[in-house]
C-alpha atoms as a PDB file:
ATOM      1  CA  UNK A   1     122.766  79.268 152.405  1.00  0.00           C
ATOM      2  CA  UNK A   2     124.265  75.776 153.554  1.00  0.00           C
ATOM      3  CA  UNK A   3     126.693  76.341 155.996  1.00  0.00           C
ATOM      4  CA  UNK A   4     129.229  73.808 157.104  1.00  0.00           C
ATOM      5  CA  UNK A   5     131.379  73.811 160.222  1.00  0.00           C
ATOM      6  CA  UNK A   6     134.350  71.597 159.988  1.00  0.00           C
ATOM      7  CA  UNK A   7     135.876  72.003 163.538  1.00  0.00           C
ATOM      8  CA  UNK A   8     139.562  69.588 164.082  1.00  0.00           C
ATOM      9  CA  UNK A   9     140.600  68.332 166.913  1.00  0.00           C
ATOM     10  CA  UNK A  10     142.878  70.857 168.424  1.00  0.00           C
ATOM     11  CA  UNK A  11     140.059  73.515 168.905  1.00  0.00           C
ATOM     12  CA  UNK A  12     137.156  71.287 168.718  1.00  0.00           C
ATOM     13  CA  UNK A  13     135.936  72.892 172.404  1.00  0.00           C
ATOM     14  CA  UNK A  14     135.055  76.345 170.896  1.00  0.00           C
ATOM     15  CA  UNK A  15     132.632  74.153 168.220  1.00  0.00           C
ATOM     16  CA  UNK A  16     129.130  75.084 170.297  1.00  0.00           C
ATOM     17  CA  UNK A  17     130.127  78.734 169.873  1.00  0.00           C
ATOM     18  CA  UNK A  18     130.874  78.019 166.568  1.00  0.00           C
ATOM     19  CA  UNK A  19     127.053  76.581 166.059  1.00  0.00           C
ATOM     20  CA  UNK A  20     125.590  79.142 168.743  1.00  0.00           C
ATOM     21  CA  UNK A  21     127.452  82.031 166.658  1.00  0.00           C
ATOM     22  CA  UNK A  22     125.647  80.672 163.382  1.00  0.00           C
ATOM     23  CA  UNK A  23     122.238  80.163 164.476  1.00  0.00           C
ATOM     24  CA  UNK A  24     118.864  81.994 164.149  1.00  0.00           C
ATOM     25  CA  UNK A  25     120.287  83.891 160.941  1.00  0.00           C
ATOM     26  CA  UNK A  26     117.958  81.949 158.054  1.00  0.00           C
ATOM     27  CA  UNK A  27     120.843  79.655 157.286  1.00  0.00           C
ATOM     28  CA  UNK A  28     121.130  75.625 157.477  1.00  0.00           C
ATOM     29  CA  UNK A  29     124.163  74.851 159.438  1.00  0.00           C
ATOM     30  CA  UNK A  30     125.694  71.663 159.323  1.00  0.00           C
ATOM     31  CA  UNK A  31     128.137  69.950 161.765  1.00  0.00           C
ATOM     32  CA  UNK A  32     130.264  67.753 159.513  1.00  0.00           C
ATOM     33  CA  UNK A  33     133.175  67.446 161.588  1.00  0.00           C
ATOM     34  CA  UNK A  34     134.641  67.160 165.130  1.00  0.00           C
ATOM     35  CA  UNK A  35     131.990  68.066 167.913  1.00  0.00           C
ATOM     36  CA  UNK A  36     133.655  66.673 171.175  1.00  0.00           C
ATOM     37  CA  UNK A  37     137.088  65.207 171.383  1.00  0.00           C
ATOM     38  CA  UNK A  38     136.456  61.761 172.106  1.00  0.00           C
ATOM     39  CA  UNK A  39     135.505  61.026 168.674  1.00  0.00           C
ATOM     40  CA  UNK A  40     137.200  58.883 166.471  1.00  0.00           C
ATOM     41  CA  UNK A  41     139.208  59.310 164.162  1.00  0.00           C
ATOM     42  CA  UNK A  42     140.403  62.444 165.464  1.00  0.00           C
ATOM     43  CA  UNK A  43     140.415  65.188 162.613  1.00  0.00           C
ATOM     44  CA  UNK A  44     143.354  67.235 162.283  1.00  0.00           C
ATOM     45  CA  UNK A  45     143.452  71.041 160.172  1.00  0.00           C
ATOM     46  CA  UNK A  46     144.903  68.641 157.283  1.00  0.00           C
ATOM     47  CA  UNK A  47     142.058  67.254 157.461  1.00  0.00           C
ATOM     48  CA  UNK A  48     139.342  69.356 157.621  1.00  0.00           C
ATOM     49  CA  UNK A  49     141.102  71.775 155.069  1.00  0.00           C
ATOM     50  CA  UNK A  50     140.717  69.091 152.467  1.00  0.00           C
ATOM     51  CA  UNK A  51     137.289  67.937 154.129  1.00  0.00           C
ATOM     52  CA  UNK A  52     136.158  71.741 153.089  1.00  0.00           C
ATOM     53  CA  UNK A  53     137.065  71.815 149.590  1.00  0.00           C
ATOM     54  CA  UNK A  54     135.424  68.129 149.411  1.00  0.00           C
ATOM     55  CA  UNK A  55     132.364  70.199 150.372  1.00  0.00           C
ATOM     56  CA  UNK A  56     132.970  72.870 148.222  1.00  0.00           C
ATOM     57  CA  UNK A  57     133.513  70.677 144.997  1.00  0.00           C
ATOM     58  CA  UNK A  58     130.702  68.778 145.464  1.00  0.00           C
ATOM     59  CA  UNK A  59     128.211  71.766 145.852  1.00  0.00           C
ATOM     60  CA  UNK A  60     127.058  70.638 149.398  1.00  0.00           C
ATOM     61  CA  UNK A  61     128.614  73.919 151.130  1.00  0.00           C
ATOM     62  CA  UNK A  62     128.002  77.520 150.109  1.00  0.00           C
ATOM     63  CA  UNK A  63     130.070  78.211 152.859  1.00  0.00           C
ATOM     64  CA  UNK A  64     132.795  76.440 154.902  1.00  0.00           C
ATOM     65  CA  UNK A  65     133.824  77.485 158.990  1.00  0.00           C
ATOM     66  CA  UNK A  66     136.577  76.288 159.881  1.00  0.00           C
ATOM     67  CA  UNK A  67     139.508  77.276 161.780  1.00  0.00           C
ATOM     68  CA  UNK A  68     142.918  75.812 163.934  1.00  0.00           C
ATOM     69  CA  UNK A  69     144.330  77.223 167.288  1.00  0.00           C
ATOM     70  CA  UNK A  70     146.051  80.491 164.760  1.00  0.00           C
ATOM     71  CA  UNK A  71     143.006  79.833 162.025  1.00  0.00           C
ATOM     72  CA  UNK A  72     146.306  79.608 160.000  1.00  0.00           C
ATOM     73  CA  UNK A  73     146.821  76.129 159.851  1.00  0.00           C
ATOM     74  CA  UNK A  74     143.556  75.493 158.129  1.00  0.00           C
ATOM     75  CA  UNK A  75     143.660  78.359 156.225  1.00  0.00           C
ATOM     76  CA  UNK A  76     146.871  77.174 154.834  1.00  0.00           C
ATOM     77  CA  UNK A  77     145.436  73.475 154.451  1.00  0.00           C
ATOM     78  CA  UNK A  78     142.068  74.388 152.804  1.00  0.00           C
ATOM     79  CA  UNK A  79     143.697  76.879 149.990  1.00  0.00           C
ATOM     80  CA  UNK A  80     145.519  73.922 148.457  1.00  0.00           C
ATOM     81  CA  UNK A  81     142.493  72.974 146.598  1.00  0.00           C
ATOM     82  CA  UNK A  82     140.614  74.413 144.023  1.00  0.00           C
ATOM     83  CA  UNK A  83     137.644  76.538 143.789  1.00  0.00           C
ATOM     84  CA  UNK A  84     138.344  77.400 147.448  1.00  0.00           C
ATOM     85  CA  UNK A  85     138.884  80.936 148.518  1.00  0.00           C
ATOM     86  CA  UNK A  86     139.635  80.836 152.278  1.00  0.00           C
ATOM     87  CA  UNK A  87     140.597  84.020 154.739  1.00  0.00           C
ATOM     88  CA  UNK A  88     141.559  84.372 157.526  1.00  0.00           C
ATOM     89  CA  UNK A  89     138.999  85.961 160.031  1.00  0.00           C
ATOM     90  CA  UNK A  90     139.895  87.367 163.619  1.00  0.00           C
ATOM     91  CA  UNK A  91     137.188  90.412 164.126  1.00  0.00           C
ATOM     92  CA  UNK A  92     134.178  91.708 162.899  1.00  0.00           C
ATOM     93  CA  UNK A  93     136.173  94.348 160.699  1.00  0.00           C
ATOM     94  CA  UNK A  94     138.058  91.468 158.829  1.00  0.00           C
ATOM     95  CA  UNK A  95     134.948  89.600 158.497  1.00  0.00           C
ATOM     96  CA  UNK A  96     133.633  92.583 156.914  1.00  0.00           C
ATOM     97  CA  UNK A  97     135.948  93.339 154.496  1.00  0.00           C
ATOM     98  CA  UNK A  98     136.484  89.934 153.354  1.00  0.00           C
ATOM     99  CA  UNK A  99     132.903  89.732 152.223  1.00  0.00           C
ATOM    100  CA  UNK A 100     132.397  92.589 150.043  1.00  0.00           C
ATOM    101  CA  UNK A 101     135.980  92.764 148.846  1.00  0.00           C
ATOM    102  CA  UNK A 102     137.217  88.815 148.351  1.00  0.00           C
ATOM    103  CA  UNK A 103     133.489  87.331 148.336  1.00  0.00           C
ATOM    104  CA  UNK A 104     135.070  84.100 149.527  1.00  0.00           C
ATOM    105  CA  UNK A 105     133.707  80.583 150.417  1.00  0.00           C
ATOM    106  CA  UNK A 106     135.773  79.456 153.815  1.00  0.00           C
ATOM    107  CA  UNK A 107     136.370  81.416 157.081  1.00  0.00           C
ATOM    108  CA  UNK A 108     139.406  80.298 158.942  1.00  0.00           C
ATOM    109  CA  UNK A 109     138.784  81.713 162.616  1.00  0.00           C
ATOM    110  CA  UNK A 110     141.547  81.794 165.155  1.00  0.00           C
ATOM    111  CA  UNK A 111     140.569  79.529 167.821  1.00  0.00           C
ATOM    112  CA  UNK A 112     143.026  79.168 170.820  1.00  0.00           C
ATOM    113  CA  UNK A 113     145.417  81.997 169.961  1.00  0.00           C
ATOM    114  CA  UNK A 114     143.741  85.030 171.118  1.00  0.00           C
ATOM    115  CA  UNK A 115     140.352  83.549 172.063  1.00  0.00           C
ATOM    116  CA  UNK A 116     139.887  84.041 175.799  1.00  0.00           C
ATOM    117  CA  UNK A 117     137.226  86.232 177.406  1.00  0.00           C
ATOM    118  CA  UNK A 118     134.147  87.472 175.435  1.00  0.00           C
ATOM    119  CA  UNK A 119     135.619  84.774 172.541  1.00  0.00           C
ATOM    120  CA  UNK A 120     131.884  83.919 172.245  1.00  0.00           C
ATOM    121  CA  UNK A 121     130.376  87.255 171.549  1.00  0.00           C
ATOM    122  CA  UNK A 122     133.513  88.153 169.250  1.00  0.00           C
ATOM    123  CA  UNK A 123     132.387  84.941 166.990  1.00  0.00           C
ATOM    124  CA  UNK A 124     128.804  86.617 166.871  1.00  0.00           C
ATOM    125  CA  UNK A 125     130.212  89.809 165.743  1.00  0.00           C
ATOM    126  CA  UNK A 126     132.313  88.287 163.163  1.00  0.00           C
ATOM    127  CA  UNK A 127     129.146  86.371 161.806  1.00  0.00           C
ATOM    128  CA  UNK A 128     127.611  89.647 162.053  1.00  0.00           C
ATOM    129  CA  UNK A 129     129.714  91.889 160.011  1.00  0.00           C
ATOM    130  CA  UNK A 130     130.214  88.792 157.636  1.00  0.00           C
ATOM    131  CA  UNK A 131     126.214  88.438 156.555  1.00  0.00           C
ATOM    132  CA  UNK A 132     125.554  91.956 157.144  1.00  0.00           C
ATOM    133  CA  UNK A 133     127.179  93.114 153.442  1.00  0.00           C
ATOM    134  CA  UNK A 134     126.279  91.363 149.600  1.00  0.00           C
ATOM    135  CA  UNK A 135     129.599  89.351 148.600  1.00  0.00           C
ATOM    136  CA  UNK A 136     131.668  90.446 146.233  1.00  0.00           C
ATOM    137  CA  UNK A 137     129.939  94.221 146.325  1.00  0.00           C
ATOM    138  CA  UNK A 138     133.142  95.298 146.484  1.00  0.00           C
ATOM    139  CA  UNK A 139     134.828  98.378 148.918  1.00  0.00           C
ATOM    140  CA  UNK A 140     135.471 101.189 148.558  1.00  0.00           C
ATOM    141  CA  UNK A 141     132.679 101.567 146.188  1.00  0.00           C
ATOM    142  CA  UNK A 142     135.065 103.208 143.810  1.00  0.00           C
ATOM    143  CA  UNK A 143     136.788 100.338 143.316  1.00  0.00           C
ATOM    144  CA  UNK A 144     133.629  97.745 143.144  1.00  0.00           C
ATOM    145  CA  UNK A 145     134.187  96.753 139.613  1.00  0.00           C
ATOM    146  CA  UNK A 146     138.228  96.664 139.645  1.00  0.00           C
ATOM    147  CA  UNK A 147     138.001  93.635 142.475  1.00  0.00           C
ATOM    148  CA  UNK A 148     134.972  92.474 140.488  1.00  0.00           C
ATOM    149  CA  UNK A 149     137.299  91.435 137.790  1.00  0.00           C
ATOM    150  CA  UNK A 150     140.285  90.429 140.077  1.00  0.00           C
ATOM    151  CA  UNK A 151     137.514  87.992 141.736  1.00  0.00           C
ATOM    152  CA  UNK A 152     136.945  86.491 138.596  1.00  0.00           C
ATOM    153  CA  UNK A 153     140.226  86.512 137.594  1.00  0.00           C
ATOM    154  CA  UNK A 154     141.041  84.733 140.732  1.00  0.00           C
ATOM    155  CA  UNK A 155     138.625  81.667 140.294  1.00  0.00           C
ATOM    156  CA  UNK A 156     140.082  81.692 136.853  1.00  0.00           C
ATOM    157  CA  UNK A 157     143.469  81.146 138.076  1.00  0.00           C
ATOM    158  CA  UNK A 158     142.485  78.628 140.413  1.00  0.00           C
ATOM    159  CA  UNK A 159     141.247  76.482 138.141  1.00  0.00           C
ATOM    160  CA  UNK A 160     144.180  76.542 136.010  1.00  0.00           C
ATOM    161  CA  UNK A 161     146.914  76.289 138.943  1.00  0.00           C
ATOM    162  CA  UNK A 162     145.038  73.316 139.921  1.00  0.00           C
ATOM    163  CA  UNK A 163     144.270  69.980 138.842  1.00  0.00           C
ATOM    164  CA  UNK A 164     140.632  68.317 138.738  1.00  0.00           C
ATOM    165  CA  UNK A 165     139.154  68.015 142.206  1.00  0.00           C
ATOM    166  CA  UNK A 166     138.135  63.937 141.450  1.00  0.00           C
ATOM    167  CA  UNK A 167     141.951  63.593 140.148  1.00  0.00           C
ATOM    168  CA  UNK A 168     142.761  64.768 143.616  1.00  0.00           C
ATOM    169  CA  UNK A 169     140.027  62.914 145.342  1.00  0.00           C
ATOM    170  CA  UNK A 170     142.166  59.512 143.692  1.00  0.00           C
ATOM    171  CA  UNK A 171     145.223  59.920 144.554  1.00  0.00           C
ATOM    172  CA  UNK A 172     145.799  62.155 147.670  1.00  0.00           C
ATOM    173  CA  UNK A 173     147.271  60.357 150.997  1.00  0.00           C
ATOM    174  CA  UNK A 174     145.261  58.057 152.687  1.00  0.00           C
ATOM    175  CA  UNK A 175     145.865  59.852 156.005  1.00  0.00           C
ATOM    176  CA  UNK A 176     144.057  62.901 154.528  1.00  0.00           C
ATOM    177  CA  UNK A 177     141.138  61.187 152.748  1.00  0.00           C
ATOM    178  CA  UNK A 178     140.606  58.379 155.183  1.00  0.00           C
ATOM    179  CA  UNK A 179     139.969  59.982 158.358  1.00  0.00           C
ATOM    180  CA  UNK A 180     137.597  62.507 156.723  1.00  0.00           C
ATOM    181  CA  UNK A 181     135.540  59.531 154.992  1.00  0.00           C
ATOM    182  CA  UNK A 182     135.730  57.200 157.745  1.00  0.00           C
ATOM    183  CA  UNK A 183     134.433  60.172 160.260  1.00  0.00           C
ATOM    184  CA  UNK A 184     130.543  59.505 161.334  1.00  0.00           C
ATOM    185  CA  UNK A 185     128.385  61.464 159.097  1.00  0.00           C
ATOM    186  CA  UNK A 186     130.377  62.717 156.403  1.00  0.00           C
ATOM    187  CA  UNK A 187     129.141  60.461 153.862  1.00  0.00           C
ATOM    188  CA  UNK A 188     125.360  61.364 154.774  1.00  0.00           C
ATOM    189  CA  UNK A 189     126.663  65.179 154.153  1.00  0.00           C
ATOM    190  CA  UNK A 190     128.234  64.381 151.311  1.00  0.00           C
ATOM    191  CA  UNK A 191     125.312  62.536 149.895  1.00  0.00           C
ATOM    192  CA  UNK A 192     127.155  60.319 147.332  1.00  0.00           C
ATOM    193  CA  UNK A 193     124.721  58.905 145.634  1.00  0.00           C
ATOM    194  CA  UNK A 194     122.952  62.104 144.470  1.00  0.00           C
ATOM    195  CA  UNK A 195     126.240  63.708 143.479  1.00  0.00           C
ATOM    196  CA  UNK A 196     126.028  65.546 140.606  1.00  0.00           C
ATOM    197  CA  UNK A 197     129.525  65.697 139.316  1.00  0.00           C
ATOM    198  CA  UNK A 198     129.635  62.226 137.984  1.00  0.00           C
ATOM    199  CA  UNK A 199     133.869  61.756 138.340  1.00  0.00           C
ATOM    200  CA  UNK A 200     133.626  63.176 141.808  1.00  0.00           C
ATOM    201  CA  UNK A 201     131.592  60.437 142.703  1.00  0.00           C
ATOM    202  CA  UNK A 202     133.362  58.115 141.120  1.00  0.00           C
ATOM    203  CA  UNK A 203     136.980  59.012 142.918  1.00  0.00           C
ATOM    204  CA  UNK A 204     134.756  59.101 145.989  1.00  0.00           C
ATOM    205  CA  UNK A 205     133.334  55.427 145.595  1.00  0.00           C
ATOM    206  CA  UNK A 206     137.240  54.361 144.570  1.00  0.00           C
ATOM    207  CA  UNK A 207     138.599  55.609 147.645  1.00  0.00           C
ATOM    208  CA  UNK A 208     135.603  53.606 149.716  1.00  0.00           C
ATOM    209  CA  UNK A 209     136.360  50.114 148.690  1.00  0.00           C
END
């Protein structure tokens, strides 16, 4: 599984237990965003949000960590966009439910709020609970193939509700799209050239010159 962590700027400290959290499970993790906050341009949840479904769209994240000081910020931010299915993720518990019942494809985790002593070992927990069930298995088991179909039915409805990902990628604000493809690395991550979706890359290249 690729992982991505797209950390902003407002909780970019707790980023190495982000990465710590995440490795030595079998998974590549990738730091696409904010690592330290002297970097430039700073990212902000706006940012990353949309930086995550960029990810998403273009196939180079299975999975997308993120998270704001409440985790609701970028939670908020990252649902905009299609083909994203973002929750909220304080404990192991949540983390555990959230896989087997919404199989999503972005954890918001609550960074500032909340995160004081032992923050670091609750962030391994959640990661534990999270890889420890199949996605989308569904739970109670009684109800596996009822949220099943509402899964489905979800992605269904969020490609409707939504318009194309490279009509967004054209014409959303410049001070959500330019940070992100101005910030070192992303571009690498993104891996333009060898993008499959042919419009995606495209928008991409427009919003470059």
């Amino acid at each position: 599984m690729n992982i991505v962590i797209v950390s902003e700027i407002s909780a970019v400290a707790q980023n190495p237990a982000i990465v710590a959290a995440l490795e030595g499970r079998g998974h590549r993790i990738i730091n696409a965003a904010m690592t330290s906050a002297d970097q430039k341009p700073e990212l902000t949840y706006v940012n990353t949000g949309f930086l995550a479904a960029l990810l998403l769209n273009a196939g180079r994240a299975d999975l997308v960590v993120g998270g704001c000081g409440t985790g609701e910020g970028f939670l908020i931010s990252a649902s905009q966009y299609p083909g994203v299915f973002c929750g909220l993720i304080a404990n192991g518990p949540d983390a555990w439910l959230f896989g087997q019942i919404n199989g999503g494809n972005c954890v918001s985790l609550p960074l500032l709020y909340g995160y004081g002593w032992a923050g670091d070992v609750n962030l391994r927990f959640i990661f534990d609970r999270l890889f420890s069930v199949e996605f989308g298995a569904g739970y109670p088991a009684h109800r596996s193939e009822s949220q099943k179909k509402s899964r489905a039915l979800l992605a269904a409805v969020s490609k409707t509700a939504h318009r194309p990902f490279p009509e967004i990628v054209a014409g959303i604000d410049e001070a959500v799209i330019r940070p992100v493809l101005e910030f070192p690395g992303v571009l690498n991550t993104i891996g333009l050239e060898t993008l499959a979706d042919a419009a995606l890359r495209d928008a991409i290249g427009s919003r470059l010159k």
